[in-house]
N, C-alpha and C. Protein backbone atom coordinates (compact mmCIF):
# COMPACT_ATOMS: atom_id res chain seq x y z
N UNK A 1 16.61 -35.51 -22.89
CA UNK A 1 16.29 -34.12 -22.63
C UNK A 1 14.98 -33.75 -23.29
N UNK A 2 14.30 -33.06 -22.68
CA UNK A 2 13.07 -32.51 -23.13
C UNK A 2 13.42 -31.04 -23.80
N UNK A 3 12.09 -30.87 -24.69
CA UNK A 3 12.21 -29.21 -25.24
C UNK A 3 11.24 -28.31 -25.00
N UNK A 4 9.97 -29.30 -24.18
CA UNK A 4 9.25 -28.18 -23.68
C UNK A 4 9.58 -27.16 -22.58
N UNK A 5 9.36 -25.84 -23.64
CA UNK A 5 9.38 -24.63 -22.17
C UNK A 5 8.56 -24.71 -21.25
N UNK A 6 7.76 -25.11 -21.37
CA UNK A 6 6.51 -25.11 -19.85
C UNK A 6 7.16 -26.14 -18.91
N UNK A 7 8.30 -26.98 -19.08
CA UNK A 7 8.46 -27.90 -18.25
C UNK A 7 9.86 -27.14 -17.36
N UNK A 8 10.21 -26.23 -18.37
CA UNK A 8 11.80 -25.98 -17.10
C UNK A 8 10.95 -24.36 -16.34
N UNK A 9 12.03 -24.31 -15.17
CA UNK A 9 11.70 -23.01 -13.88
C UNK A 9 10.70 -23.74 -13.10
N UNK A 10 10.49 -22.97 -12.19
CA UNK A 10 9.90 -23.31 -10.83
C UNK A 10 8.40 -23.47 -11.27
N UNK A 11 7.53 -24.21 -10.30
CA UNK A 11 6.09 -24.06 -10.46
C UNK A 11 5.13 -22.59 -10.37
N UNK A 12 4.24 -22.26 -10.98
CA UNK A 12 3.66 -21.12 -10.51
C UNK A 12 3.52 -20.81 -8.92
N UNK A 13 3.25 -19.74 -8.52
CA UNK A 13 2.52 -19.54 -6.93
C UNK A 13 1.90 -19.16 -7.04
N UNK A 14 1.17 -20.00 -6.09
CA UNK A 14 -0.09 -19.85 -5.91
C UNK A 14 -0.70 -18.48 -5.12
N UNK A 15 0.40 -17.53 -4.49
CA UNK A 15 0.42 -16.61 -3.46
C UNK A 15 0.69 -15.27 -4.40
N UNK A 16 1.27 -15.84 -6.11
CA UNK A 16 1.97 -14.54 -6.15
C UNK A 16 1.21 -13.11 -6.17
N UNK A 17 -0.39 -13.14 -6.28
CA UNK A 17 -0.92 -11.44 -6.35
C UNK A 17 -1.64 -11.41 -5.27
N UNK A 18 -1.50 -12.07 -4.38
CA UNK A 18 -2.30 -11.89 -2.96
C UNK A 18 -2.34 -10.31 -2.45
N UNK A 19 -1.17 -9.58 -3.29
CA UNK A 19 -1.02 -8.14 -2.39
C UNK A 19 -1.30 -7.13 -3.75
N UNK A 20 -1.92 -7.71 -4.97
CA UNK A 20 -2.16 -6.96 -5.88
C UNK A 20 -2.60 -5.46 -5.98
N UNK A 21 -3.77 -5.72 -5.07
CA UNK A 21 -4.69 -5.12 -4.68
C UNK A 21 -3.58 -3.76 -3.58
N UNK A 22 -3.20 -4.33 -2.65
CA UNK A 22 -2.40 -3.51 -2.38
C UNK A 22 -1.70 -2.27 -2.68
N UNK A 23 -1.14 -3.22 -3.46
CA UNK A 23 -0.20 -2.27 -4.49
C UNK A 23 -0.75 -1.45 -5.69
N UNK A 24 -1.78 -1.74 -5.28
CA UNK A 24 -2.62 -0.99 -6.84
C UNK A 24 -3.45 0.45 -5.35
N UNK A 25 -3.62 0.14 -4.90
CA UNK A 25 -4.22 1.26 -4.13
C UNK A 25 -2.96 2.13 -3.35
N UNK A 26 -1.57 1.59 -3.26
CA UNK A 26 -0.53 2.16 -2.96
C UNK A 26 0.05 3.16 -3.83
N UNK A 27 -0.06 2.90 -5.11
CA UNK A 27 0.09 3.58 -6.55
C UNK A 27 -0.96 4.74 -6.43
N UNK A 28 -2.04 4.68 -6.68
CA UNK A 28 -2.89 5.41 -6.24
C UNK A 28 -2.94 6.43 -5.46
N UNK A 29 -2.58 6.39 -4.10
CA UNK A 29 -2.34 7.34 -2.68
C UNK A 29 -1.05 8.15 -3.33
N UNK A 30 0.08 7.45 -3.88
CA UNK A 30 0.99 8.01 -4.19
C UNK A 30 0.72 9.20 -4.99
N UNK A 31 -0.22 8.78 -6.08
CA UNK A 31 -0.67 9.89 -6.73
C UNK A 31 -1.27 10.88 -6.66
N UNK A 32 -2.16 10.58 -5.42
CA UNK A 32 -2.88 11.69 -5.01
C UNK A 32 -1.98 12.70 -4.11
N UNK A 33 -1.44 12.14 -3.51
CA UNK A 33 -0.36 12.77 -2.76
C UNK A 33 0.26 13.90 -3.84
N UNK A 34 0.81 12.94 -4.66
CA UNK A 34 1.71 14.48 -5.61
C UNK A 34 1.18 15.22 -6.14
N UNK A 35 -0.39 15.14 -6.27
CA UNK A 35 -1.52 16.19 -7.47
C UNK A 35 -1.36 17.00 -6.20
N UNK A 36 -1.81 16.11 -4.70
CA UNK A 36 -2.35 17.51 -3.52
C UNK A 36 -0.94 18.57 -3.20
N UNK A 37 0.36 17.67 -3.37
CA UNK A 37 1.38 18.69 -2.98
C UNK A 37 1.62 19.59 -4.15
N UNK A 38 1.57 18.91 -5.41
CA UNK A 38 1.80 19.84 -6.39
C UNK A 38 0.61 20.79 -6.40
N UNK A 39 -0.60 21.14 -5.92
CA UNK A 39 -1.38 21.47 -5.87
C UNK A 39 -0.89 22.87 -4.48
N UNK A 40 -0.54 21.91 -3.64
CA UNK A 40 -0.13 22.85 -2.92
C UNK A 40 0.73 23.86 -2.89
N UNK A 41 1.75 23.71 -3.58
CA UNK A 41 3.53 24.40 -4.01
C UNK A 41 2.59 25.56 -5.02
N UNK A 42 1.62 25.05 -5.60
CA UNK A 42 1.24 26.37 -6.77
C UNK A 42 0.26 26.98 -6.41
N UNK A 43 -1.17 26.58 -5.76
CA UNK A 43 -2.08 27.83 -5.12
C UNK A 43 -1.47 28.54 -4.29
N UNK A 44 -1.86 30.10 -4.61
CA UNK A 44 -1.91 30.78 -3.57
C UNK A 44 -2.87 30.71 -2.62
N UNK A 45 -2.06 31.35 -1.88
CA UNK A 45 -2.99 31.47 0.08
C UNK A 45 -4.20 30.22 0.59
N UNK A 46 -5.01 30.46 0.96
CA UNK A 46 -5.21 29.45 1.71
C UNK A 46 -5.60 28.22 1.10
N UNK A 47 -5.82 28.24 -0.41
CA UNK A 47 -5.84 26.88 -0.94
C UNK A 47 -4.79 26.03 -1.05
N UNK A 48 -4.11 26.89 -1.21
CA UNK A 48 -2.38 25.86 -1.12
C UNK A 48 -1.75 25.38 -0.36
N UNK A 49 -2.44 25.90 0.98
CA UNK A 49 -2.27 25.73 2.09
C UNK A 49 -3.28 24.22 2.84
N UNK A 50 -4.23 24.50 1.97
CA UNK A 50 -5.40 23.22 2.47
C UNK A 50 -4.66 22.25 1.50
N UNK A 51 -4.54 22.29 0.50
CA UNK A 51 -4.14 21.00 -0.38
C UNK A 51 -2.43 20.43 0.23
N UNK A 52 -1.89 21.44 0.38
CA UNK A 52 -0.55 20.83 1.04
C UNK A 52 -1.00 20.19 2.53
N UNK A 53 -1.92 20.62 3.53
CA UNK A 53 -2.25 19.82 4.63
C UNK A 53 -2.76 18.74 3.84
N UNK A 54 -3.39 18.58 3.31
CA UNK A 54 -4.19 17.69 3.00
C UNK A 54 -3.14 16.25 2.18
N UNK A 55 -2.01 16.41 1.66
CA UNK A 55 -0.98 16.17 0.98
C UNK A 55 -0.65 15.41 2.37
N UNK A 56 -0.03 15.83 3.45
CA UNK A 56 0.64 15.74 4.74
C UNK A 56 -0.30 14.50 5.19
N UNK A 57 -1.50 14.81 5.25
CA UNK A 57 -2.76 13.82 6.30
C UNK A 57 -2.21 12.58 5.53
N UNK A 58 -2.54 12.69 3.84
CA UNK A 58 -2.71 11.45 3.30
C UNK A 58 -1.69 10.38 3.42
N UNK A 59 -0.09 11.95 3.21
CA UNK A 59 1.02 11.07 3.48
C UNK A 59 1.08 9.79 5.05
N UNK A 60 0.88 10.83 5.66
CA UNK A 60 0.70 10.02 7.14
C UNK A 60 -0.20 8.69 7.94
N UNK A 61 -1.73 8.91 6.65
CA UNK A 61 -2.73 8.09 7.08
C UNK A 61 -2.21 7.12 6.34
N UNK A 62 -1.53 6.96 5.36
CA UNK A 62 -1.24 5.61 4.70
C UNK A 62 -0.89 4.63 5.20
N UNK A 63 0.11 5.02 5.99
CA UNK A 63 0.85 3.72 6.23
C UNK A 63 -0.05 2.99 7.58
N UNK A 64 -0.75 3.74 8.45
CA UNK A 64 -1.70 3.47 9.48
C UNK A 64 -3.28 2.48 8.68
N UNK A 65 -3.55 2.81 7.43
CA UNK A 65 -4.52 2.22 7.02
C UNK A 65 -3.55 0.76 6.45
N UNK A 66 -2.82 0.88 5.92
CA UNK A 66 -1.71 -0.17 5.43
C UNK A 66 -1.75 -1.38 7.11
N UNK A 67 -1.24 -0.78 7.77
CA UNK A 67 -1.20 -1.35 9.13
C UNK A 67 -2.35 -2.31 9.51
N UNK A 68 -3.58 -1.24 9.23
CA UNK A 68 -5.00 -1.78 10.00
C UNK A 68 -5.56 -3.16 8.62
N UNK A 69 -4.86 -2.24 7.42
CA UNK A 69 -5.24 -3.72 6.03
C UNK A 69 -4.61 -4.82 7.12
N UNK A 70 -3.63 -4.49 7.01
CA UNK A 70 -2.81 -5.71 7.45
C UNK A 70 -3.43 -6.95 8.14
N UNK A 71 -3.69 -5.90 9.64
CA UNK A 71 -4.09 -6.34 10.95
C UNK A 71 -5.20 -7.40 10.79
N UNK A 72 -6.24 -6.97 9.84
CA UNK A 72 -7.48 -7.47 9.35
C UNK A 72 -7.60 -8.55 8.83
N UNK A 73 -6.46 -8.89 8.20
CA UNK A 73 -6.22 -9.48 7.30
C UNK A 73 -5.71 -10.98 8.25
N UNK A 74 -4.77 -10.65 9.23
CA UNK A 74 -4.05 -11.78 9.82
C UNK A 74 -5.20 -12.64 10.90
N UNK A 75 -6.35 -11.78 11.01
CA UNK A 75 -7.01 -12.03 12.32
C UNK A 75 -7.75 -12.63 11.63
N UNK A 76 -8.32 -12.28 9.82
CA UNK A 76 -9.25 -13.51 9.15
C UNK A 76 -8.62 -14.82 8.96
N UNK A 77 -7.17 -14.77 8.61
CA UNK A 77 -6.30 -15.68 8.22
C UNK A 77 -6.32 -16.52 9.33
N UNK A 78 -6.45 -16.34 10.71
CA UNK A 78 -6.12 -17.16 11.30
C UNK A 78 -4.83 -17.10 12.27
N UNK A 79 -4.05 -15.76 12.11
CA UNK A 79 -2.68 -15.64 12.86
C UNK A 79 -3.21 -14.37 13.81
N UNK A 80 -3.60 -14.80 15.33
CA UNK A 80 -4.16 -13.31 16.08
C UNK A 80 -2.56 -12.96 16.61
N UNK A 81 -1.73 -13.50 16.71
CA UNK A 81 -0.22 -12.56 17.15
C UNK A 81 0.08 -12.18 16.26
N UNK A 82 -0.02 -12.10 15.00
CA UNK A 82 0.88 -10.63 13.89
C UNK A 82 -0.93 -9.40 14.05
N UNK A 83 -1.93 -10.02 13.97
CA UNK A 83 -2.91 -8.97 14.37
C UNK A 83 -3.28 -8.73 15.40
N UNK A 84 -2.66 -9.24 16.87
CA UNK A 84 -2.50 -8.56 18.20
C UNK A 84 -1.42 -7.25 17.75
N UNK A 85 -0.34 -7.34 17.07
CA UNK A 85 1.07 -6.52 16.92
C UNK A 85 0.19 -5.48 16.13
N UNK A 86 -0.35 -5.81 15.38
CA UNK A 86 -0.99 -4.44 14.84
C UNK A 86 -2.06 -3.77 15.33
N UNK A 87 -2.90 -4.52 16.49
CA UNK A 87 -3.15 -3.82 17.20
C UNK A 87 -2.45 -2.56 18.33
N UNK A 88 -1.99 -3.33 18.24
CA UNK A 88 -0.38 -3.04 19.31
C UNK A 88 -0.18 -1.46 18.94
N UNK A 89 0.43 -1.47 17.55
CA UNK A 89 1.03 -0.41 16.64
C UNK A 89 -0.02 0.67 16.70
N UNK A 90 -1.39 0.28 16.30
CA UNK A 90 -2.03 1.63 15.59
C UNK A 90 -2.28 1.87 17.39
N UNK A 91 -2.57 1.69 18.12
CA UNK A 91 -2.93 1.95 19.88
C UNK A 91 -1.63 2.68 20.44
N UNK A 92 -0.43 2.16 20.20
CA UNK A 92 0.53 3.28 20.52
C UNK A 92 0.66 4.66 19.39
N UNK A 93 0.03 4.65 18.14
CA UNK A 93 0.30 5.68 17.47
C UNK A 93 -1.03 6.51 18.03
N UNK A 94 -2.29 5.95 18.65
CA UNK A 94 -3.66 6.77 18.82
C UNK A 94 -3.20 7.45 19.98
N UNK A 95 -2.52 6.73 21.12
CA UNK A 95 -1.98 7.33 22.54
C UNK A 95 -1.33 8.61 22.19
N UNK A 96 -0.31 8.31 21.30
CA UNK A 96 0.71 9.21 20.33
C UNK A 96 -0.17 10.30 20.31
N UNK A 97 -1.15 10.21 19.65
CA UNK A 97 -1.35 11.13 19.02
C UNK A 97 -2.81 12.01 20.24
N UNK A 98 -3.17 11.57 20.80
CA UNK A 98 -3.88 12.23 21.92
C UNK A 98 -2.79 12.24 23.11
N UNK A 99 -1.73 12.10 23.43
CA UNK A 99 -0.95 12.87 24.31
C UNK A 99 -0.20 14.12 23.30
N UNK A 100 0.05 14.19 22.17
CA UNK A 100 0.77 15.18 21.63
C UNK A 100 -0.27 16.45 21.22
């Protein structure tokens, strides 16, 4: 039996912060989000009103910029069917959103 710790558990990965970045700009949005809503819940009249829209946009644009990271990402990598699908996605949300 051995006693080195570096020798027992799995090998490092090589993949594990590939989405670091991600998640560090996901943290981020989150935050801005709650300054603009909390921002919003406490001005009066029409500033509270712009910062709570503005709260709403960010909530909504996230996950669409999340999408297009994505998309970008698969089509450098080398996989164009998961970044055809996200093409796919943000084109039915643009239709979406110019028929509504």
């Amino acid at each position: 039996m051995t006693s080195d710790p570096s020798a027992t558990g799995p090998p490092p990965d090589p993949k594990a912060g590939r989405f670091d970045a991600l998640a560090a700009a996901l943290r981020r949005v989150l935050l801005v989000v709650a300054v603009l809503a909390g921002l919003g819940a406490l001005l009066p009249g029409s500033a509270g009103r712009a910062a709570a829209w503005a709260a709403i946009v960010v909530l909504m644009a996230t996950p669409l910029v999340r999408v297009g990271w994505l998309g970008r990402r698969w089509f450098r990598r080398g996989d164009p069917r998961f970044g055809l699908v996200a093409v796919g996605v943000l084109a039915v949300v643009a239709v979406a959103a110019l028929l509504g």
